[in-house]
C-alpha atoms as a PDB file:
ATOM      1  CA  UNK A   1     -50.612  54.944  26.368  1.00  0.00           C
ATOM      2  CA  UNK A   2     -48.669  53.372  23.112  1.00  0.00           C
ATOM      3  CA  UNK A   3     -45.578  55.145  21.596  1.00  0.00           C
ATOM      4  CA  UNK A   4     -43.733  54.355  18.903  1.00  0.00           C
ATOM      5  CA  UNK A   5     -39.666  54.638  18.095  1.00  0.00           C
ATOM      6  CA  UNK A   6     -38.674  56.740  15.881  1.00  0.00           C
ATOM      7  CA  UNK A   7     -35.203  57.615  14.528  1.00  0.00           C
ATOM      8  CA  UNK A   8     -33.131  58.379  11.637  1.00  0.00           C
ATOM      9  CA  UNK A   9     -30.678  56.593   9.020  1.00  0.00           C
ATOM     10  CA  UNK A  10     -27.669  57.718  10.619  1.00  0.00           C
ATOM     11  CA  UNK A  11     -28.333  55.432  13.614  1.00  0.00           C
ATOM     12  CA  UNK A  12     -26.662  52.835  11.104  1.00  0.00           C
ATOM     13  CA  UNK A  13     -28.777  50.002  12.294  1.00  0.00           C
ATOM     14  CA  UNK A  14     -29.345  46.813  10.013  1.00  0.00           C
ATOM     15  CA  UNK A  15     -32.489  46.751   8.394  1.00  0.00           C
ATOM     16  CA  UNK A  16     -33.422  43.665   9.878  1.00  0.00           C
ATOM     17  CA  UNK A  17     -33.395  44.543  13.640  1.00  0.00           C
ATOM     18  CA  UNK A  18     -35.346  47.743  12.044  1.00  0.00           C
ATOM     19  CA  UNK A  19     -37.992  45.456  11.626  1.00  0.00           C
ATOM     20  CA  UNK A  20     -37.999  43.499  13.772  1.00  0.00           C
ATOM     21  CA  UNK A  21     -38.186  45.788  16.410  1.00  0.00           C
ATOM     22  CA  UNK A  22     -40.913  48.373  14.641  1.00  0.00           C
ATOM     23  CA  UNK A  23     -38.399  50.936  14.452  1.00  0.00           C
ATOM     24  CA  UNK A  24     -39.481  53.464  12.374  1.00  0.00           C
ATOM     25  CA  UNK A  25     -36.769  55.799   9.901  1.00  0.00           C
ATOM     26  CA  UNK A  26     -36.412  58.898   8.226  1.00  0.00           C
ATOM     27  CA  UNK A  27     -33.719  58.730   5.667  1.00  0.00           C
ATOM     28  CA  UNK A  28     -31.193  61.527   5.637  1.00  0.00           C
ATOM     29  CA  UNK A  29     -30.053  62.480   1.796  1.00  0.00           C
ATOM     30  CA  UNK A  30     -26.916  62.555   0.602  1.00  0.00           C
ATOM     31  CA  UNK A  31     -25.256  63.523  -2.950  1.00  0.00           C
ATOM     32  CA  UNK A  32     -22.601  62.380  -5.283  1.00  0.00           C
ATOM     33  CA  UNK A  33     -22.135  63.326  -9.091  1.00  0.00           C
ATOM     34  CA  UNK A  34     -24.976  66.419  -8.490  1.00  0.00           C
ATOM     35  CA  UNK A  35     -27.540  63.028  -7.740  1.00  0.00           C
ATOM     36  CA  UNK A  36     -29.239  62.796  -4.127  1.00  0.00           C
ATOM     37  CA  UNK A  37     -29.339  59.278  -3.223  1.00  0.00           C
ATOM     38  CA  UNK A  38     -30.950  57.839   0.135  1.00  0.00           C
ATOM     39  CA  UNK A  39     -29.444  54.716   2.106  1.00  0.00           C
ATOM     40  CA  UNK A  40     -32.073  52.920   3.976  1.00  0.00           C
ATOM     41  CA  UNK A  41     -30.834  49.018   3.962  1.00  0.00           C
ATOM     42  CA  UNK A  42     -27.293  49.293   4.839  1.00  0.00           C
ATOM     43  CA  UNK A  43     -26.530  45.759   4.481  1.00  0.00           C
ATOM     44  CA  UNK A  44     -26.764  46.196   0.799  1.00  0.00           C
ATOM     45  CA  UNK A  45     -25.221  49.274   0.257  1.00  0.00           C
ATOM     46  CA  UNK A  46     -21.979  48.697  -1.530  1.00  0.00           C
ATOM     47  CA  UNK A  47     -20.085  50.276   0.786  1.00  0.00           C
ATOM     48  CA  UNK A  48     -16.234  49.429  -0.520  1.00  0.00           C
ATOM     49  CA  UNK A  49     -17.507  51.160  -3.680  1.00  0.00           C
ATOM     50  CA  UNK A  50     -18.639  54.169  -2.111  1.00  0.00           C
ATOM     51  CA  UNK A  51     -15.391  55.036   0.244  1.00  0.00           C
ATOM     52  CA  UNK A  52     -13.105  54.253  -2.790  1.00  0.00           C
ATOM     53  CA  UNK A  53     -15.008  56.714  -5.065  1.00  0.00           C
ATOM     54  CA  UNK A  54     -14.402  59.173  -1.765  1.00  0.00           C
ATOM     55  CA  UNK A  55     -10.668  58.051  -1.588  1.00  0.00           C
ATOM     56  CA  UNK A  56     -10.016  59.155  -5.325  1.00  0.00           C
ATOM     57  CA  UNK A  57     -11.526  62.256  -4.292  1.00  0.00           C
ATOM     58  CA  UNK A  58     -15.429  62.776  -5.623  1.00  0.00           C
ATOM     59  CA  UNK A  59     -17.472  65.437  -3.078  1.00  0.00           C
ATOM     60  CA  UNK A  60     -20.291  63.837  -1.179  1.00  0.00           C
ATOM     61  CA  UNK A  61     -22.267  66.759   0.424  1.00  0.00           C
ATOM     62  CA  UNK A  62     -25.202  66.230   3.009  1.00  0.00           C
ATOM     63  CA  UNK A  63     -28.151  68.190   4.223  1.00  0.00           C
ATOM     64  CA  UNK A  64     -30.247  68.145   7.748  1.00  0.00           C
ATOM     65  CA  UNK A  65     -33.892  67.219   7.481  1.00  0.00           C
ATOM     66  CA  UNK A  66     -36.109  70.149   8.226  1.00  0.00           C
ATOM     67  CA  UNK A  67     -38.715  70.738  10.796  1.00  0.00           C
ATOM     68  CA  UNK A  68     -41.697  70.386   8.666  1.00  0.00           C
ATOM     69  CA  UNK A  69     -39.806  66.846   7.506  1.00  0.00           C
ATOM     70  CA  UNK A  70     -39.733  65.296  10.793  1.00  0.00           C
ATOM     71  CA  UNK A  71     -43.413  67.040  11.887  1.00  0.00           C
ATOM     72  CA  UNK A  72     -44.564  65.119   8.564  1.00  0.00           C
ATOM     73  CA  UNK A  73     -42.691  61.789   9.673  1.00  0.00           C
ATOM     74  CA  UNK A  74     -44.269  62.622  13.076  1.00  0.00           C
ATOM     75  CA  UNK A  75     -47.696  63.573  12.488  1.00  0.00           C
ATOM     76  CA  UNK A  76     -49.229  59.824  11.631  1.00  0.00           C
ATOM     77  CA  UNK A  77     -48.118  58.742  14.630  1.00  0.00           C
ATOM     78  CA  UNK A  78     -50.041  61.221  16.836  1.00  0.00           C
ATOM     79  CA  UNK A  79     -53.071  61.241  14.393  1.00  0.00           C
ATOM     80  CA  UNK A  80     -53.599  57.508  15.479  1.00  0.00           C
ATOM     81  CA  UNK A  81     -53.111  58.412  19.168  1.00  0.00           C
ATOM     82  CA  UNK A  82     -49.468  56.932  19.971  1.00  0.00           C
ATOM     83  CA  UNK A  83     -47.026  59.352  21.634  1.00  0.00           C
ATOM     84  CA  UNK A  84     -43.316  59.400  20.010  1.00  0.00           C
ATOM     85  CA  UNK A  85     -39.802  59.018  20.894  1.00  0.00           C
ATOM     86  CA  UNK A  86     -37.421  60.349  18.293  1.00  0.00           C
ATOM     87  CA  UNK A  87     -34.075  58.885  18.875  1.00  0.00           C
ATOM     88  CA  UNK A  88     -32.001  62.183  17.617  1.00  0.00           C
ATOM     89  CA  UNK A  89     -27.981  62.296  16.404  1.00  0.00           C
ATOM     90  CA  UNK A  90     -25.930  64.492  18.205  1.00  0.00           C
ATOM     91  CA  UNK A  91     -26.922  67.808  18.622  1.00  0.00           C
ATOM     92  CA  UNK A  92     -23.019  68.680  18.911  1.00  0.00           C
ATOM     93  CA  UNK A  93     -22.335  67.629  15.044  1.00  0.00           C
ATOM     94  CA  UNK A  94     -25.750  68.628  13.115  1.00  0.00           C
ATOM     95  CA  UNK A  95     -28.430  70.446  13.344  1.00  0.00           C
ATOM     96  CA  UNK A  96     -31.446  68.135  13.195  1.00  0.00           C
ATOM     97  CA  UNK A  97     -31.549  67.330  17.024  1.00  0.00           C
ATOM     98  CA  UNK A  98     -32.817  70.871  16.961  1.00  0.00           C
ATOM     99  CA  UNK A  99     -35.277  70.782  13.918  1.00  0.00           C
ATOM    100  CA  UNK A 100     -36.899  67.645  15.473  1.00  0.00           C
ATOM    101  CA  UNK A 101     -37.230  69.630  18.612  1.00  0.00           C
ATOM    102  CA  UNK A 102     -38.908  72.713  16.241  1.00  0.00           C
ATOM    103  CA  UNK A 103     -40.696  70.059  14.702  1.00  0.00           C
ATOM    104  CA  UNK A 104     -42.040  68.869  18.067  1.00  0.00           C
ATOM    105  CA  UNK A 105     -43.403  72.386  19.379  1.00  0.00           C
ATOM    106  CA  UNK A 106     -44.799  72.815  15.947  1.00  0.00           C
ATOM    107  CA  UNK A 107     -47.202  69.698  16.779  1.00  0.00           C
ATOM    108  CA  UNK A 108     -48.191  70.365  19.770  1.00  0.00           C
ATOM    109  CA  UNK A 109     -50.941  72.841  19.121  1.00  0.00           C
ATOM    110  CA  UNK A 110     -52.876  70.060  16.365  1.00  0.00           C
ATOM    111  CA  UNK A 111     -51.876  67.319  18.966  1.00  0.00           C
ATOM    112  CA  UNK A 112     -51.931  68.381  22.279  1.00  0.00           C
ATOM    113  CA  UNK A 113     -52.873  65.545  24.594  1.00  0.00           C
ATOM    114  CA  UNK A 114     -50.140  63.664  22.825  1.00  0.00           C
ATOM    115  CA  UNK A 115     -46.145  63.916  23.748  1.00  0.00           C
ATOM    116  CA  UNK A 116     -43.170  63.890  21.544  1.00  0.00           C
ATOM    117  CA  UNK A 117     -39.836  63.303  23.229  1.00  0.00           C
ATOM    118  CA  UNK A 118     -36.475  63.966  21.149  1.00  0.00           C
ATOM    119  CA  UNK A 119     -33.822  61.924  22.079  1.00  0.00           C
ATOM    120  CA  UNK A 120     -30.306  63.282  21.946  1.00  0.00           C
ATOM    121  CA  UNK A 121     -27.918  61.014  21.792  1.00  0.00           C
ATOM    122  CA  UNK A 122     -24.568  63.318  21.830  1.00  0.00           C
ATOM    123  CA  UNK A 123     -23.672  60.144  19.021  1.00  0.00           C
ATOM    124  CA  UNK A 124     -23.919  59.073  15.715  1.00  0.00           C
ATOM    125  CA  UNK A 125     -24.134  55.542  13.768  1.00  0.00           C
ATOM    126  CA  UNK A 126     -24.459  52.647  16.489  1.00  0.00           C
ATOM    127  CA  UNK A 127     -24.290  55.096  19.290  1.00  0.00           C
ATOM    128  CA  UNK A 128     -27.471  56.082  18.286  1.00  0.00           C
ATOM    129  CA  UNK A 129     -29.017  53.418  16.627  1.00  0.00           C
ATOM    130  CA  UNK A 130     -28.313  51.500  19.848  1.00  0.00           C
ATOM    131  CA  UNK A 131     -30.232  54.050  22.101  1.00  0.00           C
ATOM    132  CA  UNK A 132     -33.052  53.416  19.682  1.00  0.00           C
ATOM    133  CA  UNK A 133     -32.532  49.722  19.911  1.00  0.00           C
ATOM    134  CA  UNK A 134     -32.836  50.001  23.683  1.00  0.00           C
ATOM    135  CA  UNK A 135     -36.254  52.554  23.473  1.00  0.00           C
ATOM    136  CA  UNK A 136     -37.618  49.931  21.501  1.00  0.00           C
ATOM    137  CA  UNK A 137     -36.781  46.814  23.718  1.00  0.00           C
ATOM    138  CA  UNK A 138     -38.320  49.128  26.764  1.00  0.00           C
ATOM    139  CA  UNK A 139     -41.107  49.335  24.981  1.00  0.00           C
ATOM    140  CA  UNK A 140     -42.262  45.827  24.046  1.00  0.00           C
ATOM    141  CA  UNK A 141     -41.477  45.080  27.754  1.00  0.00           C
ATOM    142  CA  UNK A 142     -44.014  47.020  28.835  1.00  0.00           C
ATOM    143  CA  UNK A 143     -42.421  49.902  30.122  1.00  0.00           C
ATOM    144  CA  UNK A 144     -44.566  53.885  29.689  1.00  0.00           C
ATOM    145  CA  UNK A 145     -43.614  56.296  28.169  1.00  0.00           C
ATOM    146  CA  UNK A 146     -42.154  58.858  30.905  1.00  0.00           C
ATOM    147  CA  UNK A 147     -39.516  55.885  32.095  1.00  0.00           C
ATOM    148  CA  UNK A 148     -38.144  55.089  28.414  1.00  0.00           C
ATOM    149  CA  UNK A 149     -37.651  58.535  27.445  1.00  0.00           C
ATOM    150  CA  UNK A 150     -35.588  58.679  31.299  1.00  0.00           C
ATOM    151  CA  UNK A 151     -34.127  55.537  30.207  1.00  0.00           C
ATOM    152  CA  UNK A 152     -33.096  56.580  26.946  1.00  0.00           C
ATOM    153  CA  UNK A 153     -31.449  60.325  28.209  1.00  0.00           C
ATOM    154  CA  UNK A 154     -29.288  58.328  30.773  1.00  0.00           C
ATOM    155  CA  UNK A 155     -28.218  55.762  28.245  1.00  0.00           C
ATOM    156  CA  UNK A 156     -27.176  58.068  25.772  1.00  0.00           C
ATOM    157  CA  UNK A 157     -25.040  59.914  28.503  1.00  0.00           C
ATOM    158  CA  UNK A 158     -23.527  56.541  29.021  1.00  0.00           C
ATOM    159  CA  UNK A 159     -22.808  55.615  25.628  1.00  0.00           C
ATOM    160  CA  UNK A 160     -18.993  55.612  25.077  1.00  0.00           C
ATOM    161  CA  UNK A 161     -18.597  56.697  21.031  1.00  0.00           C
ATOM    162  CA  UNK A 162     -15.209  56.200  20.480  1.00  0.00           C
ATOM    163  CA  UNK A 163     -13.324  55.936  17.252  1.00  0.00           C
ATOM    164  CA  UNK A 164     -10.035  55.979  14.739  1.00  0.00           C
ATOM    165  CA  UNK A 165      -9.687  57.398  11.285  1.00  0.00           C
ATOM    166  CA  UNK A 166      -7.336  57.108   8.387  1.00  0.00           C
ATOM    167  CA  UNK A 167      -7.312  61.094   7.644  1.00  0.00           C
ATOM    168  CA  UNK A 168      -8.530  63.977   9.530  1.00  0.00           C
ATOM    169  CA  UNK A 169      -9.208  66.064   6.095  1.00  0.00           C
ATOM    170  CA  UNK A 170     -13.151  64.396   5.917  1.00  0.00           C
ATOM    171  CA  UNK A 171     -13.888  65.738   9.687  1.00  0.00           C
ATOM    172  CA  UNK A 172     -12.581  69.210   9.051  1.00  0.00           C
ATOM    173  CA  UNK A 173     -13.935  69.360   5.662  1.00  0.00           C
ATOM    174  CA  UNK A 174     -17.580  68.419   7.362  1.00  0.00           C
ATOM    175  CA  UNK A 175     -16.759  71.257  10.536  1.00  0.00           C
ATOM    176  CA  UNK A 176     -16.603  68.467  12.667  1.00  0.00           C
ATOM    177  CA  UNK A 177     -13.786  67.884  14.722  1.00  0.00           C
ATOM    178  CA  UNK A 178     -13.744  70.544  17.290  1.00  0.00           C
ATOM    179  CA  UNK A 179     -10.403  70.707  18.091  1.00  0.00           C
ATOM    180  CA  UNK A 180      -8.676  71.663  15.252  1.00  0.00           C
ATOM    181  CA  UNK A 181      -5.177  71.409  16.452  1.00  0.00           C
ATOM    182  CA  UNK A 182      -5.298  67.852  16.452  1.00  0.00           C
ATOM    183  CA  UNK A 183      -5.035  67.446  12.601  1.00  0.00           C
ATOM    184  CA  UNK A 184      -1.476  67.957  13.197  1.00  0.00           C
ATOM    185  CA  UNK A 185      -0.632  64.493  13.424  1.00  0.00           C
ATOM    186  CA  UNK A 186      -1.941  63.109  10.283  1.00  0.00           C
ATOM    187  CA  UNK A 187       1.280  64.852   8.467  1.00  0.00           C
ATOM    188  CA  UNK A 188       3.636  62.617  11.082  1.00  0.00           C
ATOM    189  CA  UNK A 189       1.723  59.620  10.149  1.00  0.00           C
ATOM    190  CA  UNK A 190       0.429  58.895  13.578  1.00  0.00           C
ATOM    191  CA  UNK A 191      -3.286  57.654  14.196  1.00  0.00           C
ATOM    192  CA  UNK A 192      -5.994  59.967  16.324  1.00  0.00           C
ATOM    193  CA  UNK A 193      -8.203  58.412  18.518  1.00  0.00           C
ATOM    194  CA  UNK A 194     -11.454  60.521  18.831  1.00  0.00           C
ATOM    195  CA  UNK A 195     -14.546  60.345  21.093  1.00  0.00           C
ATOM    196  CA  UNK A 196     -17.777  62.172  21.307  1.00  0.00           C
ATOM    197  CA  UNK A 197     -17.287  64.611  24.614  1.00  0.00           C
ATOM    198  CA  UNK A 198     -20.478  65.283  27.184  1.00  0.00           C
ATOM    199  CA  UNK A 199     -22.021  67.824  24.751  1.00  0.00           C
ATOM    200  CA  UNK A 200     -21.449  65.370  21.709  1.00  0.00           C
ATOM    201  CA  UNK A 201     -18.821  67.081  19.937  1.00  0.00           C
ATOM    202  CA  UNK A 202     -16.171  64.809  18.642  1.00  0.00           C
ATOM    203  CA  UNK A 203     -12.749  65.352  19.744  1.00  0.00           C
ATOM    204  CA  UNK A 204      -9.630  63.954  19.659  1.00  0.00           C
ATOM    205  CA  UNK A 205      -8.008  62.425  22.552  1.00  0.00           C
ATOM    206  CA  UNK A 206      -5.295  60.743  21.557  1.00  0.00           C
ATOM    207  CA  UNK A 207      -2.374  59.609  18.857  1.00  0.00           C
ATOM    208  CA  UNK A 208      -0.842  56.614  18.289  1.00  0.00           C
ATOM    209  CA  UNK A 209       1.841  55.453  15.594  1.00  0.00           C
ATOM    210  CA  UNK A 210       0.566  52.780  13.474  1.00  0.00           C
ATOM    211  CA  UNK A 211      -3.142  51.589  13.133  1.00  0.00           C
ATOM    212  CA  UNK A 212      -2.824  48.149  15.051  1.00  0.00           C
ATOM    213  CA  UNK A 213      -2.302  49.980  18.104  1.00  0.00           C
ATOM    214  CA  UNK A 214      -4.828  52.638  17.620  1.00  0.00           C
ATOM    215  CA  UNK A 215      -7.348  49.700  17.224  1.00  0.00           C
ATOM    216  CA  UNK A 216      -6.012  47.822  20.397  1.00  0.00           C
ATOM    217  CA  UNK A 217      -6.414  50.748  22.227  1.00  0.00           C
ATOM    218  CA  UNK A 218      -9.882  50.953  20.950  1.00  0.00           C
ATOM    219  CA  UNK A 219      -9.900  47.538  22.919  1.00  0.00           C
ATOM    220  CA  UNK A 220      -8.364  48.854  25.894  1.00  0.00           C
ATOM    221  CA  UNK A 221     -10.405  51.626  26.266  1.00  0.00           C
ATOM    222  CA  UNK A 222     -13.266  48.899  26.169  1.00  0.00           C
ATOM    223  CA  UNK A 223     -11.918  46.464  28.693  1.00  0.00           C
ATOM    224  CA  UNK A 224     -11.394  49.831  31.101  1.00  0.00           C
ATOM    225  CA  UNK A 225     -14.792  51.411  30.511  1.00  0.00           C
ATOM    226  CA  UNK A 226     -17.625  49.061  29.872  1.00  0.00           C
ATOM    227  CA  UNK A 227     -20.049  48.499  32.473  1.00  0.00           C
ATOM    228  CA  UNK A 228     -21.791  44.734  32.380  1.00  0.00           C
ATOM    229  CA  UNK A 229     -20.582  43.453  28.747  1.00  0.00           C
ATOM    230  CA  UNK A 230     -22.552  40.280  29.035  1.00  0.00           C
ATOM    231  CA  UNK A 231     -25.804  41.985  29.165  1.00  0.00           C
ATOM    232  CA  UNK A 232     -25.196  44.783  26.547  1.00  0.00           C
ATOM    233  CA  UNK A 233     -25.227  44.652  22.548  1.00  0.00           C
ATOM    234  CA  UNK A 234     -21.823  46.453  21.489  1.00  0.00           C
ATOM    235  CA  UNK A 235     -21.847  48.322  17.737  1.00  0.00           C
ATOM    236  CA  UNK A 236     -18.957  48.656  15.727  1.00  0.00           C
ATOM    237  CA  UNK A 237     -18.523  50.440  12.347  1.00  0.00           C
ATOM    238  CA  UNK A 238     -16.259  50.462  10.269  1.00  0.00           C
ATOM    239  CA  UNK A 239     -15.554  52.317   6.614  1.00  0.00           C
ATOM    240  CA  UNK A 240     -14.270  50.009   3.972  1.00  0.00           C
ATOM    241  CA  UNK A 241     -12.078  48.171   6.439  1.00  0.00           C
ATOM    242  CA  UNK A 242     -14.095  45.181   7.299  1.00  0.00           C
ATOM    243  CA  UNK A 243     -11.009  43.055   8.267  1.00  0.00           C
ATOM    244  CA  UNK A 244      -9.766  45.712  11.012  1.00  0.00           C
ATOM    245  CA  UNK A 245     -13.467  45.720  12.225  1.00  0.00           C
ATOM    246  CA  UNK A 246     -13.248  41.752  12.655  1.00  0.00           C
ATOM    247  CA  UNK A 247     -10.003  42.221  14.587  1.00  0.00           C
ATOM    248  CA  UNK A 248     -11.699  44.791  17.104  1.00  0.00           C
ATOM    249  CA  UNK A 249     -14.242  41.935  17.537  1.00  0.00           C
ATOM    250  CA  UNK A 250     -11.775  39.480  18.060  1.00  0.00           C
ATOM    251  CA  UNK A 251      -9.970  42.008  21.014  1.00  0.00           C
ATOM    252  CA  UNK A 252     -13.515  42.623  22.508  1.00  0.00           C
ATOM    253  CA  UNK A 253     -14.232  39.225  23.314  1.00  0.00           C
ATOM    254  CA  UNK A 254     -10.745  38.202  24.156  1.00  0.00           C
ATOM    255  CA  UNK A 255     -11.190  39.760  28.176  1.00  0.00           C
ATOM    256  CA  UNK A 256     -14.710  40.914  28.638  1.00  0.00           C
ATOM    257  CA  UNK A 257     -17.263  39.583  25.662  1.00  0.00           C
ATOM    258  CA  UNK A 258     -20.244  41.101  25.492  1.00  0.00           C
ATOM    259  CA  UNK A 259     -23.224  39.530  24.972  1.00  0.00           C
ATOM    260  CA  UNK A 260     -23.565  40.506  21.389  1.00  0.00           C
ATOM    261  CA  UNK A 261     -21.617  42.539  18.733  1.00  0.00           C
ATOM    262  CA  UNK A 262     -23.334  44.610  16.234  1.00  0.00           C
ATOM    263  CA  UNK A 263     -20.621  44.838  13.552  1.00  0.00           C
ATOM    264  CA  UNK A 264     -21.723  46.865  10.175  1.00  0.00           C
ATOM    265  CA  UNK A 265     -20.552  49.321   7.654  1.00  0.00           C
ATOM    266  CA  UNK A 266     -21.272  53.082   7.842  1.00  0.00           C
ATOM    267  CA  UNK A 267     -23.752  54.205   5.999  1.00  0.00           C
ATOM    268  CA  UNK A 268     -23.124  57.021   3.841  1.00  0.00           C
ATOM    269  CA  UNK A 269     -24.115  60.131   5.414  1.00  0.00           C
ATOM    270  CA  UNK A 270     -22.278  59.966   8.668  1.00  0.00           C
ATOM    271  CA  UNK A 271     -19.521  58.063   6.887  1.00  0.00           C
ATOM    272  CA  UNK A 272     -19.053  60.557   4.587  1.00  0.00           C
ATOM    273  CA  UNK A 273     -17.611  63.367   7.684  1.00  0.00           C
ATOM    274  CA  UNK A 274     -15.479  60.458   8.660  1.00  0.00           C
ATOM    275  CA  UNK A 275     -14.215  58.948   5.563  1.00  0.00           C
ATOM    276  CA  UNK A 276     -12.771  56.019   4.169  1.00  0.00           C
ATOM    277  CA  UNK A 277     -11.126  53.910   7.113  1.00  0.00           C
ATOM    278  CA  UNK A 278     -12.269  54.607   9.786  1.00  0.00           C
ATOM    279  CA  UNK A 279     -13.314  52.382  12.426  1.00  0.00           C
ATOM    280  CA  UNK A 280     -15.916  53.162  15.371  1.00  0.00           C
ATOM    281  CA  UNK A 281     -16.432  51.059  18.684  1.00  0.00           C
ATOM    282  CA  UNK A 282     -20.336  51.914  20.729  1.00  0.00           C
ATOM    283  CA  UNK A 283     -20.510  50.497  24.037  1.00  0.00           C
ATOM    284  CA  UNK A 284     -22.344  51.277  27.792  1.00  0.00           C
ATOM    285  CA  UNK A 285     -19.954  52.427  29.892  1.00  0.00           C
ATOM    286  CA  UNK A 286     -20.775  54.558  33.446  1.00  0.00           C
ATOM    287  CA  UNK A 287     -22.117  57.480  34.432  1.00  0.00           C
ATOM    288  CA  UNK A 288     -18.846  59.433  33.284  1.00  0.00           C
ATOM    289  CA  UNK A 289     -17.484  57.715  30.869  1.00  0.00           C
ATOM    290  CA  UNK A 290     -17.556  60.607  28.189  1.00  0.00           C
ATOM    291  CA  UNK A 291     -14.738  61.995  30.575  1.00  0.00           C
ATOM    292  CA  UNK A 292     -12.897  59.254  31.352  1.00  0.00           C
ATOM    293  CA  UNK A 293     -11.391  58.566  28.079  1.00  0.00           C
ATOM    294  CA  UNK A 294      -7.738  59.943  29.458  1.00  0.00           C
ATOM    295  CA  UNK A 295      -4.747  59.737  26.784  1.00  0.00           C
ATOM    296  CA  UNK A 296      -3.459  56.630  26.061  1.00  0.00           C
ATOM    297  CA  UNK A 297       0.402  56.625  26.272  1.00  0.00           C
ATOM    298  CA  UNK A 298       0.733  58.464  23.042  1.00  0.00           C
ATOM    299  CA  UNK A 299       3.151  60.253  20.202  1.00  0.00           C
ATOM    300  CA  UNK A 300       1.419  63.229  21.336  1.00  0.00           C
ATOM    301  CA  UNK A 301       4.447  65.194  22.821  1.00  0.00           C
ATOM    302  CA  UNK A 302       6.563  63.788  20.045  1.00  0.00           C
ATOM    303  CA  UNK A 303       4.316  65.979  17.544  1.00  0.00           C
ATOM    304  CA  UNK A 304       4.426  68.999  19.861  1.00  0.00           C
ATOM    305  CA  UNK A 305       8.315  68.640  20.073  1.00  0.00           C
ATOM    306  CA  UNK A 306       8.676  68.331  15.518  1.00  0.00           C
ATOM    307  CA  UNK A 307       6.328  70.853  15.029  1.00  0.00           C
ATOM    308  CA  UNK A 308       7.947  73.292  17.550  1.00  0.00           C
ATOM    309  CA  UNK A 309      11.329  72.232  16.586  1.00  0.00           C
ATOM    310  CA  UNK A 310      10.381  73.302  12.639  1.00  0.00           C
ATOM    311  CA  UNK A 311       8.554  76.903  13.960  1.00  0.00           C
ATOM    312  CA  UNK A 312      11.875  77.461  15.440  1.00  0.00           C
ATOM    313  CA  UNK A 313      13.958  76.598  11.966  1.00  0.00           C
ATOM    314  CA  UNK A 314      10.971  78.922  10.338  1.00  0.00           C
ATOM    315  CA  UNK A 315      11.816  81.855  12.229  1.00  0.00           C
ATOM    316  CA  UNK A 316      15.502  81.873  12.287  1.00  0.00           C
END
């Protein structure tokens, strides 16, 4: 039975493997200067514009897509018999993993010889575009329906998202960064390295001083972690910082290169929670490998220590 591949704009990917592969998109809305604005072509989207508007401070809000949006994006796809796989962002940073689900029980009484599967990826930008990616490779290989959707659940548990930012504020503004305690260290100048956890929700796992090392331990974390590089596609991501991007590249290759390196911009909805800066590495790792990102030798302590030092000055 045919099936098509389905996901959203936030999976970041270029519009040209979009088409080539006959992945299909639902754009996400975002909105600056009270206008809502779409992003479907990333490659043209003047990004360095964008984050420096969001640097000097102007309020980008965003908004999930609804159930009866996706069971319209659905819908032609079952009317012409396909089933569909919805490639979904986390569940543990927005709630449209669980409209597309709504969406999906909605259909099933007009449609209900045909299947929807919703894919959640516990990611966001590559780290779900590349489980999409993947779906559709599956696909034009020949493989059903029942084993890509198995495919695509164990992938996503074994994609490592793992990434650096310039400043916290943008994640606790959006509500997501789920431990909160961590924004300490942007007032010591040090830089957190943060990683979607087993139930998606992005976390921070470590801080470094200085954002050379926070991007070779990006590296590090790669050369520990990934599982095969020379058969995988890796993603990175990066927010205005092209340069940086091009020097986590340049690390990847260095021990273990993959076989290819997706390397784009963010587009603007997901970018928006992480702001200007910041710099995101996808790749497959194992089975665990949304546990096994362990601290990196880090200033960590040396926060604790300054922070308890001045509660003790505070309360004398």
């Amino acid at each position: 039975m045919p099936f098509s591949i389905l996901t959203d704009t936030s999976g970041n990917l270029p519009l040209k493997l979009v088409q080539e592969h006959n992945i299909a998109i639902i754009p996400f809305v975002y909105r600056m200067d009270e206008k809502d604005y779409v992003c479907t072509d990333i490659e043209n989207f003047d990004g360095e514009a964008f984050y420096r508007d969001m640097k000097a401070g102007k309020l980008v809000t965003t908004t999930q897509i609804s159930p009866q949006q996706y069971a319209d994006f659905f819908a032609p796809y079952l009317q012409r018999g396909e089933d569909v796989i919805f490639v979904s962002m986390s569940s543990g940073i927005s709630g449209s993993c669980n409209s597309a689900n709504i969406a999906s029980q909605m259909l099933k009484e007009d449609y209900p010889e045909r299947s929807v599967a919703v894919i959640d990826t516990k990611g966001a930008a590559l780290g779900e575009g590349l489980v999409a990616l993947r779906g559709a490779e599956l696909r034009d290989r020949g493989l059903d329906f029942a084993n890509t959707v198995d495919a695509l659940e164990r992938l996503s548990r074994r994609m490592c998202n793992v990434f650096t930012v310039d400043d916290l504020l943008f994640l606790r503004r959006g509500g997501r960064l789920s431990n909160l305690a961590a924004i300490v260290g942007t007032v010591l100048n040090v830089k957190p390295l943060l990683k979607g956890d087993e139930e998606g929700r992005i976390v921070a796992f470590a801080k470094l001083r200085g954002r050379r090392k926070a991007i070779e331990a990006l590296a590090e974390r790669y050369d520990t972690l990934v599982v095969g590089p020379e058969q995988q596609t890796v993603g990175i991501v990066h927010a205005a910082c092209r340069e940086e991007a091009e020097l986590l590249a340049s690390l990847l290759k260095r021990n273990r290169p993959p076989k290819e390196i997706v390397l784009v911009g963010y587009e603007p909805v997901t970018g928006c929670h992480v702001g200007p800066g910041a710099l995101a590495l996808f790749f497959e790792g194992g089975d665990e490998v949304r546990t096994e990102l362990n601290d990196i030798p880090n200033v960590l302590s040396t926060v604790k220590t300054k922070i308890d030092s001045v509660r003790g000055l505070l309360k004398k």
